[in-house]
Protein backbone atom coordinates (compact mmCIF):
# COMPACT_ATOMS: atom_id res chain seq x y z
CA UNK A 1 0.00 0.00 0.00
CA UNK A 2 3.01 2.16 0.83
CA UNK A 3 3.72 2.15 -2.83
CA UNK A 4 0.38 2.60 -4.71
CA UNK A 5 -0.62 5.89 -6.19
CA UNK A 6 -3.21 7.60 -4.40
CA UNK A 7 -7.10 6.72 -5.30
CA UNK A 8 -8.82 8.40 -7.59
CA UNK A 9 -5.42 9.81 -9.58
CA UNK A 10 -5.72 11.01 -12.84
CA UNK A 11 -3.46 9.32 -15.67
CA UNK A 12 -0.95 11.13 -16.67
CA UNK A 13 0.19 11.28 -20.38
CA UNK A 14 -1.57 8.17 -20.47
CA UNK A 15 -0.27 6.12 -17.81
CA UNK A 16 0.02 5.92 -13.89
CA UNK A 17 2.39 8.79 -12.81
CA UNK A 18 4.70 7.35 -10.94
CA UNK A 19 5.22 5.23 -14.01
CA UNK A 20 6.72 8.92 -15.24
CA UNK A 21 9.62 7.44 -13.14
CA UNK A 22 11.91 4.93 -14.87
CA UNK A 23 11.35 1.23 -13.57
CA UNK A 24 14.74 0.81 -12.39
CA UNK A 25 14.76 3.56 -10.76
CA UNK A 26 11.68 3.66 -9.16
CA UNK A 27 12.22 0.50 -7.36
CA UNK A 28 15.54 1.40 -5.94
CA UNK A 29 13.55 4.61 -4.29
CA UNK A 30 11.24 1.77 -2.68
CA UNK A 31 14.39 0.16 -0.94
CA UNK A 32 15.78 3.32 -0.42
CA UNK A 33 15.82 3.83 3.54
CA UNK A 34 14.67 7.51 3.43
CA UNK A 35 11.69 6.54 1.33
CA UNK A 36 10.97 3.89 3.95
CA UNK A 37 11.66 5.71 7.18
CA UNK A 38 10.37 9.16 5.97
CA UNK A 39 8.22 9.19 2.81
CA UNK A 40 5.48 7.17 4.77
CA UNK A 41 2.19 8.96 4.47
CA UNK A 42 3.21 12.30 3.81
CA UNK A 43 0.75 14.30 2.50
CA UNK A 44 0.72 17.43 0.41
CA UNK A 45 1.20 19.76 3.07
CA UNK A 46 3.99 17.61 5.69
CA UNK A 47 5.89 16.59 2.13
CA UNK A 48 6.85 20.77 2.42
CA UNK A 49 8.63 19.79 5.60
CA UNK A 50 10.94 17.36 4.19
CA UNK A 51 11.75 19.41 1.22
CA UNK A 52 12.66 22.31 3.14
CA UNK A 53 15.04 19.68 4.67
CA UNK A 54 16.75 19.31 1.54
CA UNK A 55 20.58 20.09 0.66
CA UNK A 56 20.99 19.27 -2.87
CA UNK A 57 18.92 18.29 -5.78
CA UNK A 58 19.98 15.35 -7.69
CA UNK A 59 19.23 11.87 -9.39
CA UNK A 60 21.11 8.58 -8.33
CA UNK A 61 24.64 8.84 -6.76
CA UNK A 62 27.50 6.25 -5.62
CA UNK A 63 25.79 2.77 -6.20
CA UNK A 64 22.50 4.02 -8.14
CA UNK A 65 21.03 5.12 -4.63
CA UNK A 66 18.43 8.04 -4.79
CA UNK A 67 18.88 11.15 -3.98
CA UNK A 68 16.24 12.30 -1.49
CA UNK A 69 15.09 14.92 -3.79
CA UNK A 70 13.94 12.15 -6.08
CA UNK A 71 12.25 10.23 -3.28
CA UNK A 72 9.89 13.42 -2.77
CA UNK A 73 9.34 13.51 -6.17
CA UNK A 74 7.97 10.37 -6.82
CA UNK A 75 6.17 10.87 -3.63
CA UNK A 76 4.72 13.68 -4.86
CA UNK A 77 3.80 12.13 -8.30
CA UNK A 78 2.28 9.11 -5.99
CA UNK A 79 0.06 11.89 -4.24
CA UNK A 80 -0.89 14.11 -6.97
CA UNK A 81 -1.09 17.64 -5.19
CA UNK A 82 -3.52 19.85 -7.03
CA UNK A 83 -2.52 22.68 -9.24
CA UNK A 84 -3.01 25.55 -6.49
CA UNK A 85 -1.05 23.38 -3.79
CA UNK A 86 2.07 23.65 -6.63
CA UNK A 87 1.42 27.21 -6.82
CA UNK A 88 2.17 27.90 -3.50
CA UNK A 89 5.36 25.67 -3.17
CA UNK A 90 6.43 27.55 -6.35
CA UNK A 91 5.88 31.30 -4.50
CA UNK A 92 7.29 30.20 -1.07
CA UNK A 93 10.64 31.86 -2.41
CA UNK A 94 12.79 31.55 0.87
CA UNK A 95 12.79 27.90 0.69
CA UNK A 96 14.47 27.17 -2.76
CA UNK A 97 14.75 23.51 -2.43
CA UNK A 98 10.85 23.29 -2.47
CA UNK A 99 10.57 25.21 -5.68
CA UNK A 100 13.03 23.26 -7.56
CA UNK A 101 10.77 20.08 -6.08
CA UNK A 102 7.34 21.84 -7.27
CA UNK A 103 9.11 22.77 -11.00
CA UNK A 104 10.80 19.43 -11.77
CA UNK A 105 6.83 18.08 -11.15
CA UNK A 106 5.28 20.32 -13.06
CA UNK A 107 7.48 20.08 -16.03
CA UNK A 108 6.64 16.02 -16.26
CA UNK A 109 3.38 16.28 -15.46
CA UNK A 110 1.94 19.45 -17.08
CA UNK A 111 1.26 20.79 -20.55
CA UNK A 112 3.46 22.19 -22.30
CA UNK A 113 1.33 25.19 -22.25
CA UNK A 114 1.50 25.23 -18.77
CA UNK A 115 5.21 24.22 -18.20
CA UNK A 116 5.97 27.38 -20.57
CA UNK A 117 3.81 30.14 -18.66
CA UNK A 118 4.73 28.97 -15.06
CA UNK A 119 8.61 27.70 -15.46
CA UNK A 120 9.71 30.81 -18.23
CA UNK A 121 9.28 33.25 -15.05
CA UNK A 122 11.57 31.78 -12.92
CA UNK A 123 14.43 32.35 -15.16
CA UNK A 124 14.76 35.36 -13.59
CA UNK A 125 15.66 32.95 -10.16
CA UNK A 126 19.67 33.04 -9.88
CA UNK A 127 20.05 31.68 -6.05
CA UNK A 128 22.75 29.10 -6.03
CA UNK A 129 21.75 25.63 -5.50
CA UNK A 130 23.61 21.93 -4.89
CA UNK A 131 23.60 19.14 -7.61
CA UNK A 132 24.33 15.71 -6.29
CA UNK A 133 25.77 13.43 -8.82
CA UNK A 134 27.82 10.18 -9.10
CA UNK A 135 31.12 12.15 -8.29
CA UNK A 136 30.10 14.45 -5.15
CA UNK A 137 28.17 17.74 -5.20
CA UNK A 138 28.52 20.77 -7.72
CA UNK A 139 27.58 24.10 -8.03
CA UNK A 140 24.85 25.41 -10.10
CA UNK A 141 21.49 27.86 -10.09
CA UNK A 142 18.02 27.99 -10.35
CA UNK A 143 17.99 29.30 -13.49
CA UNK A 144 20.14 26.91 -15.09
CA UNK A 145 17.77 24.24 -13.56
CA UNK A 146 14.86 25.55 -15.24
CA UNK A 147 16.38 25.87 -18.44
CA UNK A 148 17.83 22.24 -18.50
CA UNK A 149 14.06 20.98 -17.88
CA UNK A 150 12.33 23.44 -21.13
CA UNK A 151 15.77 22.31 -23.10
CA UNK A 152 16.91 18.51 -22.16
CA UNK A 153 15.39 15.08 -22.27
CA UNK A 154 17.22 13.60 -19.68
CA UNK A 155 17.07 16.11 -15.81
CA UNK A 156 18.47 14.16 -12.41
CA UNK A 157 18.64 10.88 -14.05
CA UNK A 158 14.47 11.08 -14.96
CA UNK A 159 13.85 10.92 -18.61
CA UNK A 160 11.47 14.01 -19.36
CA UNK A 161 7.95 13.60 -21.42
CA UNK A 162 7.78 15.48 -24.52
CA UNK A 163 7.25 19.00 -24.68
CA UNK A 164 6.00 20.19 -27.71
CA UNK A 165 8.21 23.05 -29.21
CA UNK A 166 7.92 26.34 -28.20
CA UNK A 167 7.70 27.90 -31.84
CA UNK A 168 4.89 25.59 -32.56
CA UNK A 169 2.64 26.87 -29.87
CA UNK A 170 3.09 29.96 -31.27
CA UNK A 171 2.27 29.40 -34.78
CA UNK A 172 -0.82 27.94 -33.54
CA UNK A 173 -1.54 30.81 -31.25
CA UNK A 174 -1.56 28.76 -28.25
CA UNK A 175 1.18 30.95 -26.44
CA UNK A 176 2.61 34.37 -27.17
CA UNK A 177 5.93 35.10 -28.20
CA UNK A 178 8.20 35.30 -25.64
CA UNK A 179 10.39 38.45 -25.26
CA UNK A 180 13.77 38.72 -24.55
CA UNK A 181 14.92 40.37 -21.29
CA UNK A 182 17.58 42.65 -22.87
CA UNK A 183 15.19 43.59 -25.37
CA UNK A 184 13.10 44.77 -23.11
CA UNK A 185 15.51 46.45 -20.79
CA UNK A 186 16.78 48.38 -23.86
CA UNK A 187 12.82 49.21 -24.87
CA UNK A 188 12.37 50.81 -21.59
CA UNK A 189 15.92 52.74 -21.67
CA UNK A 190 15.13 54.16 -24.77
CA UNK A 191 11.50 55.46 -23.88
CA UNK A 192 12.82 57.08 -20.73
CA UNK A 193 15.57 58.72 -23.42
CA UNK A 194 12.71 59.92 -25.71
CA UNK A 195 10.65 61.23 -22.45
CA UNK A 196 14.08 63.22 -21.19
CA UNK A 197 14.40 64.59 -25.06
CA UNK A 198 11.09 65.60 -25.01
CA UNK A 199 11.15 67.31 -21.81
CA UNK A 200 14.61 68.93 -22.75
CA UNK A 201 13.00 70.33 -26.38
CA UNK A 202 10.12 72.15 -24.17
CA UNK A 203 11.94 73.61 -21.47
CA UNK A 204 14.70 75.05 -24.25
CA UNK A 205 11.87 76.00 -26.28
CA UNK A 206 10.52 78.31 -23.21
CA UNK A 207 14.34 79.47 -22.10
CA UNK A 208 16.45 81.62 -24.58
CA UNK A 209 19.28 79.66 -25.21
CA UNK A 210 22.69 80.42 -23.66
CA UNK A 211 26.16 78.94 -24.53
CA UNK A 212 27.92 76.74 -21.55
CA UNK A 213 31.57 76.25 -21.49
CA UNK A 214 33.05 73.64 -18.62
CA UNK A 215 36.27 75.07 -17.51
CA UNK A 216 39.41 73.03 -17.04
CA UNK A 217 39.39 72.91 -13.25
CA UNK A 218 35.79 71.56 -13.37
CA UNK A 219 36.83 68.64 -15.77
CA UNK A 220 36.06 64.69 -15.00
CA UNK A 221 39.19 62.68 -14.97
CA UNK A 222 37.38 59.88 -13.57
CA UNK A 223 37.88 56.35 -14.17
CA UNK A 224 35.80 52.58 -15.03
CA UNK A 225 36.85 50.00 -13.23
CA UNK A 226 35.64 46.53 -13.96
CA UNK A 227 35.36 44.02 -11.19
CA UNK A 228 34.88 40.12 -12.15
CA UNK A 229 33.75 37.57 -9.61
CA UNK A 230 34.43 33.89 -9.21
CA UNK A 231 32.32 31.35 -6.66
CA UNK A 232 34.93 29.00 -5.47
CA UNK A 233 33.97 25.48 -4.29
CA UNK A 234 34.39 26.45 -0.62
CA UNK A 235 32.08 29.57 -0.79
CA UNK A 236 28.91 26.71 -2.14
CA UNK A 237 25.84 27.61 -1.00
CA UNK A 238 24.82 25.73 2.18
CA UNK A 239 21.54 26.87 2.74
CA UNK A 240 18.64 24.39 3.15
């Protein structure tokens, strides 16, 4: 019973959704001990306990063993949390473990409708976070996370479902196009340039003009200095 999906789940892409998790795999996260001493009955509201708990996220390590980030999320595929419940593990931003929980289960089980409007925003995310693999833990970010589940097959050892291509729910006008953040940085700088040469062609337009010479002893000799920063292993993010 420990191991059955939940009564009254809805198939997903056509089959049970812990099935979403490869055989192999799946029954090495029934033998694991954490699923066995802590995955026991959790619910969709005590599961947010044990992913705050989390230090890394991760597939299988050392001898195929599970990472406990993939125990919750076949727990949570077993459990099926509705759509608002996911919502709120996605805006509980201080704990960053339970996002990356909430958007690695919404990108297998969602549409790709969906996983486009709710993952694309968190982009913007670049908090540091731990991968666990084979060799140890690494380095790497939120952002990068999300982007490896819209871009890869293959995320934490779990072999993604399809997602339909971006550019083809846009010719068929199921999602908008989807702007660039530089472009729209440079958009907005050079509105607020038009609004300041507006402004400046009024007020000189009221004013008689006047020439303006800068002196030499009011000159800028300033300078631009560039400053480049490097995370080093030993400054990793530890936070839960």
């Amino acid at each position: 019973m420990a191991n059955t999906t939940v009564r009254g789940a809805q198939a997903i892409h056509g089959q049970n959704p812990q099935h979403l998790v490869e055989t192999v795999i799946r029954n090495r996260i029934y033998e694991a001990p954490f699923w066995k001493e802590h995955c026991f009955a959790l619910t969709a509201e005590t599961i947010i306990d044990k992913a705050i708990e989390l230090k890394a996220i991760g597939g299988v390590y050392g001898n195929n063993k599970p990472t406990e980030f993939l125990c919750l999320l076949l727990k949570l595929l077993q459990i099926q949390p509705e759509k608002e419940i996911l919502v709120e593990y996605l805006q509980a931003d201080e704990f960053k473990y339970l996002r990356a929980l909430a958007v690695m289960y919404i990108r297998m089980t969602f549409r790709s409708v969906e996983v486009y409007e709710i993952l694309e925003p968190l982009l913007k995310d670049y908090r540091k976070i731990r991968y666990r693999n084979s060799a140890g833990y690494e380095l790497t970010f939120m952002d990068e996370f999300v982007d490896q589940l819209l871009n890869e097959e293959r995320v934490c050892d779990i072999i993604l479902p399809r997602l339909t291509k971006r550019d083809v729910l846009e010719d068929n006008g199921e999602i908008g196009p989807r702007k660039s953040r530089l472009l729209d940085a440079m958009e907005g700088r050079s509105e607020k340039g038009s609004d300041r040469s507006r402004k400046r062609g009024r007020s000189e337009s009221r004013t008689p003009s006047r020439s303006r010479s800068i002196s030499p002893d009011r000159g800028s000799n300033g300078r631009f200095r560039s400053r480049s920063r490097s995370i080093s292993p030993d400054r990793m993010d530890t936070q839960p």
